[in-house]
N, C-alpha and C. Protein backbone atom coordinates (compact mmCIF):
# COMPACT_ATOMS: atom_id res chain seq x y z
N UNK A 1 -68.99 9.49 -113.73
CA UNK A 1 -69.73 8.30 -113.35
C UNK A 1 -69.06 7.69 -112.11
N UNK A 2 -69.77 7.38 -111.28
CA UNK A 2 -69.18 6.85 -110.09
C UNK A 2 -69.31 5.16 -109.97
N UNK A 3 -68.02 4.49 -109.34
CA UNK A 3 -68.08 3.02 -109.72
C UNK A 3 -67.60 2.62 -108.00
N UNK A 4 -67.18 1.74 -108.16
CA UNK A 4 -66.91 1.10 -106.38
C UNK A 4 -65.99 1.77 -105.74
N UNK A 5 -64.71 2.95 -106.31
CA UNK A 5 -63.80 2.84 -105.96
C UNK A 5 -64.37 4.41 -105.61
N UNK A 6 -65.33 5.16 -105.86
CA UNK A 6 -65.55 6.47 -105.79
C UNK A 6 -66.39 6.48 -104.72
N UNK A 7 -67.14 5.76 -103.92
CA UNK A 7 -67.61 5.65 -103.02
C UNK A 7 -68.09 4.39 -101.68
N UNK A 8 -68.43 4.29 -100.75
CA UNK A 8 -68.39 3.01 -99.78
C UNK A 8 -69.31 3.29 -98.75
N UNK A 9 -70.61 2.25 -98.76
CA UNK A 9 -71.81 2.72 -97.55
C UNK A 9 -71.32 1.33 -97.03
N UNK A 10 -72.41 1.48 -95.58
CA UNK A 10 -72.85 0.84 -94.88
C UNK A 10 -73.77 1.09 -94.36
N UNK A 11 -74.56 -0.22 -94.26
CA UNK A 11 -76.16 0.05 -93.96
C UNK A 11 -76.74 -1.31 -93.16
N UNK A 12 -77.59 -0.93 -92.63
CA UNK A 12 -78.68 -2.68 -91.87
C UNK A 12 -79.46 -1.95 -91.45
N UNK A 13 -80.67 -3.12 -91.13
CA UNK A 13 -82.00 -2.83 -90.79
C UNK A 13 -82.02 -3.01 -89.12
N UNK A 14 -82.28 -2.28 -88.83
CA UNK A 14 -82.84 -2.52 -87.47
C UNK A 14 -84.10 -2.45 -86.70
N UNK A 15 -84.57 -3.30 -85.62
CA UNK A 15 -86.18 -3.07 -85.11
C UNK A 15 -86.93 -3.60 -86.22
N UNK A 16 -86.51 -4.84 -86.31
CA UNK A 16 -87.41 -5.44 -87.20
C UNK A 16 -88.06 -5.01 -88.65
N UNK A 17 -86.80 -4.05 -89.37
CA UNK A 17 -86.97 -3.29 -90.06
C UNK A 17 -87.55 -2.22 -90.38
N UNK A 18 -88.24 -1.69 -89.25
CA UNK A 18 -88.91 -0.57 -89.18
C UNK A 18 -87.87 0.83 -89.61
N UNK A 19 -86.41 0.45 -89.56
CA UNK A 19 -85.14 1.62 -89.37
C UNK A 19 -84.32 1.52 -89.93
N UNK A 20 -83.74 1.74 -91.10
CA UNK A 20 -82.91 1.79 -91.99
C UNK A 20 -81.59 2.63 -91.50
N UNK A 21 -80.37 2.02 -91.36
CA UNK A 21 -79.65 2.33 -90.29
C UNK A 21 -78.27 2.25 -91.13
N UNK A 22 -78.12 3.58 -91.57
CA UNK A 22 -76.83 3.93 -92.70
C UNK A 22 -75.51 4.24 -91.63
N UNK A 23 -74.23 3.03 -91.31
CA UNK A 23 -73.49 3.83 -90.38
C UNK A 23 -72.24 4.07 -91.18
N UNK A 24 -72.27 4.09 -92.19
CA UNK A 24 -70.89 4.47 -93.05
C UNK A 24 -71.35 5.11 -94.54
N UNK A 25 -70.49 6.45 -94.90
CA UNK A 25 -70.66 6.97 -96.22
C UNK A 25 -69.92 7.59 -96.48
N UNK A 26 -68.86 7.01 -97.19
CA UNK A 26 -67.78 7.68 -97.52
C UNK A 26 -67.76 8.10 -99.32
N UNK A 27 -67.49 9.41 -99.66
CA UNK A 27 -67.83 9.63 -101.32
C UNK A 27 -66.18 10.36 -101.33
N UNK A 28 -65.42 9.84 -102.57
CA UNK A 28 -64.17 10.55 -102.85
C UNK A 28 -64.38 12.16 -102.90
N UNK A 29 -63.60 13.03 -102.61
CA UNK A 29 -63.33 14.03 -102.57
C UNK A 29 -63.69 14.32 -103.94
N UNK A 30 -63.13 13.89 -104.99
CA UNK A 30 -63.45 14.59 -105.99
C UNK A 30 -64.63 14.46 -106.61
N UNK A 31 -65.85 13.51 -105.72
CA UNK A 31 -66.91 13.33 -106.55
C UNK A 31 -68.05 14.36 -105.52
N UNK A 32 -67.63 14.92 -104.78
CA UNK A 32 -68.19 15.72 -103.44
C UNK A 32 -68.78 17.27 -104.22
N UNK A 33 -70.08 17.81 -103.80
CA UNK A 33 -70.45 18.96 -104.25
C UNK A 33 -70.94 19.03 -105.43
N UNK A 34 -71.14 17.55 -106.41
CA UNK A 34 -72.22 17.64 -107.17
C UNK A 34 -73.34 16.39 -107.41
N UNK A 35 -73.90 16.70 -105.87
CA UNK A 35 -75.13 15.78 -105.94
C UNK A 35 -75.09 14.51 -105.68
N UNK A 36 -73.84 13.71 -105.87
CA UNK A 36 -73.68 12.35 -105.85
C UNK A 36 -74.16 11.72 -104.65
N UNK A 37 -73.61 12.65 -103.70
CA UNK A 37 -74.12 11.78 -102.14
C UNK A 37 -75.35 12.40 -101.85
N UNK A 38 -75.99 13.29 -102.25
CA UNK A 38 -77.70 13.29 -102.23
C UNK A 38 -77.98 12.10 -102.95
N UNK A 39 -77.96 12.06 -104.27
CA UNK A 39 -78.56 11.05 -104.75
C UNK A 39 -78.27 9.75 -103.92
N UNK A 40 -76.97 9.14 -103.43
CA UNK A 40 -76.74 7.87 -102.68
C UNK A 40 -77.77 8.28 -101.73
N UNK A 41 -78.01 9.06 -100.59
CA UNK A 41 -78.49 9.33 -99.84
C UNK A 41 -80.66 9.13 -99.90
N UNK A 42 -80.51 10.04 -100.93
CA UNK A 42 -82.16 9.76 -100.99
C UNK A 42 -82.62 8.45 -101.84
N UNK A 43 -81.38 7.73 -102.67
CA UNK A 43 -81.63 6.29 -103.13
C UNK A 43 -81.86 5.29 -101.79
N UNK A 44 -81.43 5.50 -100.57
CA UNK A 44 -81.75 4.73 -99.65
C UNK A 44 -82.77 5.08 -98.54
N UNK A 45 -83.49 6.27 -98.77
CA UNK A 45 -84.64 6.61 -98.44
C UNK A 45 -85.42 6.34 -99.20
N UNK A 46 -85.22 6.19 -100.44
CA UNK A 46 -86.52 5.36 -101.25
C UNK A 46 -86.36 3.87 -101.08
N UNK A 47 -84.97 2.71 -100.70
CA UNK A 47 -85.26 2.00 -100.42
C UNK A 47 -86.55 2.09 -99.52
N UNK A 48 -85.98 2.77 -98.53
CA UNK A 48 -86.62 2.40 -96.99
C UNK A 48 -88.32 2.33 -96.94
N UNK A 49 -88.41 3.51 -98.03
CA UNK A 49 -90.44 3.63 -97.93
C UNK A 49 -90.65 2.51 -98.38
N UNK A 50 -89.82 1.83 -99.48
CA UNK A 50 -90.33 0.81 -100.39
C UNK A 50 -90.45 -0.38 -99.63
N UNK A 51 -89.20 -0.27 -98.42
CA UNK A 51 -89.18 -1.88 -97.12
C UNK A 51 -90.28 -1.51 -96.57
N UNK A 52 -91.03 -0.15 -96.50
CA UNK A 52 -91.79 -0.17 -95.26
C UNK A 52 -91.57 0.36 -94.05
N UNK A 53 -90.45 0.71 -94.24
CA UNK A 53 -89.44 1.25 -92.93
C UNK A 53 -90.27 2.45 -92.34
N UNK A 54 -90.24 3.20 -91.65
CA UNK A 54 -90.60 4.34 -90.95
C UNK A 54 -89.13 5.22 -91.18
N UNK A 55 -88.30 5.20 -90.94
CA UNK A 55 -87.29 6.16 -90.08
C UNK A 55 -86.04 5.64 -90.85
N UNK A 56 -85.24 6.82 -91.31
CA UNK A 56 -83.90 6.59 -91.20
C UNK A 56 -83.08 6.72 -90.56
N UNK A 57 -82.44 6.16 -89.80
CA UNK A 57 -81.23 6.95 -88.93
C UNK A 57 -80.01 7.13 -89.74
N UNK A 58 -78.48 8.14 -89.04
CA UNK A 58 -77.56 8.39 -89.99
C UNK A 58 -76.70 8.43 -88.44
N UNK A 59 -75.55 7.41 -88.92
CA UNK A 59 -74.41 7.47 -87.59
C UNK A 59 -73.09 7.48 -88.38
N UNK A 60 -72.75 8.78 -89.46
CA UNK A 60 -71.35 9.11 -89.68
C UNK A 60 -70.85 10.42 -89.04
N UNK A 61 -69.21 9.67 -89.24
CA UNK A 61 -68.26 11.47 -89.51
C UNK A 61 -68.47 12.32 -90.23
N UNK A 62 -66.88 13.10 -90.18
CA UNK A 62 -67.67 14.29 -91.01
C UNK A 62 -67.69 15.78 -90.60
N UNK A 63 -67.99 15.62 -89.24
CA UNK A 63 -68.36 16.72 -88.58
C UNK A 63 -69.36 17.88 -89.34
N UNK A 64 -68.67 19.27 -89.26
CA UNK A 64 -69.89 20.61 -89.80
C UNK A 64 -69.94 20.69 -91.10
N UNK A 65 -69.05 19.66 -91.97
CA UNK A 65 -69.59 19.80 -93.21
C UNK A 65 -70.63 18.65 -93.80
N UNK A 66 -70.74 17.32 -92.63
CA UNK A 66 -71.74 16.62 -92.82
C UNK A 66 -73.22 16.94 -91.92
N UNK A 67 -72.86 17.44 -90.83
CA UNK A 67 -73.67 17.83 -90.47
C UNK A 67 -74.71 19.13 -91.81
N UNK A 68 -74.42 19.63 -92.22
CA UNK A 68 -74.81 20.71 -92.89
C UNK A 68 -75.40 20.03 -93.97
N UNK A 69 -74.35 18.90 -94.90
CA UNK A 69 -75.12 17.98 -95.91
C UNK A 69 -76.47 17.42 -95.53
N UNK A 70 -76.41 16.63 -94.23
CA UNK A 70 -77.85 16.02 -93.69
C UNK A 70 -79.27 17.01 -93.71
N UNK A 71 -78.68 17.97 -92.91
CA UNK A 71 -79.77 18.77 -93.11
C UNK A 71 -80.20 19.07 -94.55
N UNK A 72 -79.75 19.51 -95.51
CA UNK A 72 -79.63 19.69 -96.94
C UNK A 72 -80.76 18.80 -97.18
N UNK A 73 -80.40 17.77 -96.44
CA UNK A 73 -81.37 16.66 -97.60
C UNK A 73 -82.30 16.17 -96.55
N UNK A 74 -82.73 16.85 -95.72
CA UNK A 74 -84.06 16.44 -94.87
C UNK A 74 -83.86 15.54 -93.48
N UNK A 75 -82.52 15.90 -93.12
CA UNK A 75 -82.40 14.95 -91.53
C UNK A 75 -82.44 15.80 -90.47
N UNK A 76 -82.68 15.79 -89.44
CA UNK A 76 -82.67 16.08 -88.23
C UNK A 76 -81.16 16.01 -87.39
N UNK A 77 -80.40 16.75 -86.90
CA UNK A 77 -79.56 16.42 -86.22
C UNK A 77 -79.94 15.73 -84.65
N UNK A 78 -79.46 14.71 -84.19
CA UNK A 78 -79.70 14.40 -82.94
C UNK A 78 -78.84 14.02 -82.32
N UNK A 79 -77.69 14.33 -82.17
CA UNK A 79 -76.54 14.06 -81.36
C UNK A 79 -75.00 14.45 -82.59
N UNK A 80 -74.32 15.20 -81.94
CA UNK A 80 -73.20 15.18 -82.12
C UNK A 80 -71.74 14.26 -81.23
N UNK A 81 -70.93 13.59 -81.84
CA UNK A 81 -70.34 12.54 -81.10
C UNK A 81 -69.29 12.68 -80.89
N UNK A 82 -68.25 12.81 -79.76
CA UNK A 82 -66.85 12.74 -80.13
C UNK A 82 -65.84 11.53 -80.44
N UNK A 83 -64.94 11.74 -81.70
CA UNK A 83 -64.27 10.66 -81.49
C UNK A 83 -63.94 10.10 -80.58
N UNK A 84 -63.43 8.26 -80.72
CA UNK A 84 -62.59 8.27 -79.60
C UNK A 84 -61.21 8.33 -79.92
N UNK A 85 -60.11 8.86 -79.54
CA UNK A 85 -59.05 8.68 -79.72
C UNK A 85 -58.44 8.00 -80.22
N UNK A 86 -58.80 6.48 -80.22
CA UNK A 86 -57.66 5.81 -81.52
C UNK A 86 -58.28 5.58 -83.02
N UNK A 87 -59.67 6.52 -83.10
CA UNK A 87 -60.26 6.72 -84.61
C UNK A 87 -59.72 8.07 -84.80
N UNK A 88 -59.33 9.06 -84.05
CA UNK A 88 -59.68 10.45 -85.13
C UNK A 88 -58.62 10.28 -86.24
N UNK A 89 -57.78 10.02 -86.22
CA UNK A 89 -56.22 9.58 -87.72
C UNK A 89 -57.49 8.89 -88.82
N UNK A 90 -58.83 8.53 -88.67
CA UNK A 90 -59.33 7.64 -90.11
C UNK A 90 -60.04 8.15 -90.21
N UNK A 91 -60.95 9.30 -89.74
CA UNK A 91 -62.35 9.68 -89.53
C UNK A 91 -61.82 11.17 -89.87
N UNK A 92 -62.93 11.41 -91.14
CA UNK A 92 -62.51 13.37 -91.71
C UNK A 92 -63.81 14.07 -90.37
N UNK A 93 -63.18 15.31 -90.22
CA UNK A 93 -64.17 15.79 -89.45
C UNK A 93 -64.20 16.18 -88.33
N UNK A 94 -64.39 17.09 -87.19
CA UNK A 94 -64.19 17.27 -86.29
C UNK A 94 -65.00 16.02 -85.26
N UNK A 95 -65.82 15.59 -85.47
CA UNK A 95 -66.59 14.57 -84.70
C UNK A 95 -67.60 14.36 -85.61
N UNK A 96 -68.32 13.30 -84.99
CA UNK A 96 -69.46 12.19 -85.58
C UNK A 96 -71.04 12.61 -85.53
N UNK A 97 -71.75 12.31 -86.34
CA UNK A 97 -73.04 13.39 -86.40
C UNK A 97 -74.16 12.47 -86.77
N UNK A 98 -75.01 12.05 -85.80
CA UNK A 98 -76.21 11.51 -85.40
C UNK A 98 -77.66 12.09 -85.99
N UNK A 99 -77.96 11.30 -87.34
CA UNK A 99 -79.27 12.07 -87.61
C UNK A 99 -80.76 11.29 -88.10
N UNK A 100 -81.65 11.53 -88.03
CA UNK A 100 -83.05 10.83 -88.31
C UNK A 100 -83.59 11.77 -89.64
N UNK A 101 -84.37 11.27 -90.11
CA UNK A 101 -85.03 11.31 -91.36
C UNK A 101 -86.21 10.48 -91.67
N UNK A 102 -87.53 11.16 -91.02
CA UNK A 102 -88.70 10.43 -91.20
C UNK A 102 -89.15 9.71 -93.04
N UNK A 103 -89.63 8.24 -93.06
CA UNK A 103 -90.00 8.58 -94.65
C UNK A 103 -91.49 8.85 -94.66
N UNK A 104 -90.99 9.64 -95.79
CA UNK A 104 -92.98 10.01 -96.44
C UNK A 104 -93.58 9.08 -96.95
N UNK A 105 -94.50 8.38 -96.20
CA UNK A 105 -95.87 7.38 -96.28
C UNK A 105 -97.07 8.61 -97.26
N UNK A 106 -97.09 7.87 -98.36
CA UNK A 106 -98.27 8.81 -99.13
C UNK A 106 -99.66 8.10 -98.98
């Protein structure tokens, strides 16, 4: 079961809420590889249809093993980022990974 200390987002709306704008997701190592951060992940894509939102964007680290998660769960890559130098010591990952995720309007 995961509680506050097993994981940490950050999120805001942007464009007048049209954009659900996740720039932090950090999940403990040991809770990684079964589902947990899909589920965090598509729990805030169902926020977003439910605000009304159009679009998710995604601005974490991480590098090729988040990059690879996003896709997993329906994002688009659109920019890969490099650290800047006085983050890479806090940031897992070779660099930062920029992604969108349309929501489904039924």
């Amino acid at each position: 079961m995961l509680d506050n200390k097993d994981f940490n987002l950050g999120y805001n709306w942007k464009q007048d809420g049209d954009v659900l704008y996740l720039d932090h997701l950090w999940l403990d190592p040991d809770h990684r590889g079964q589902g947990h951060g899909s589920f965090v992940i598509e729990t805030l894509v169902r926020l977003a249809y439910y605000e009304g939102a159009e679009v998710v964007e995604v601005s974490i680290g991480g590098g090729e093993a988040t990059e690879g998660w996003l896709r997993d769960n329906g994002f688009a890559i659109i920019k890969r980022r490099q650290y800047d130098d006085e983050w890479v010591d806090e940031v897992e990952g070779a660099y930062g990974v920029d992604a969108v995720r349309r929501v489904q309007k039924t």
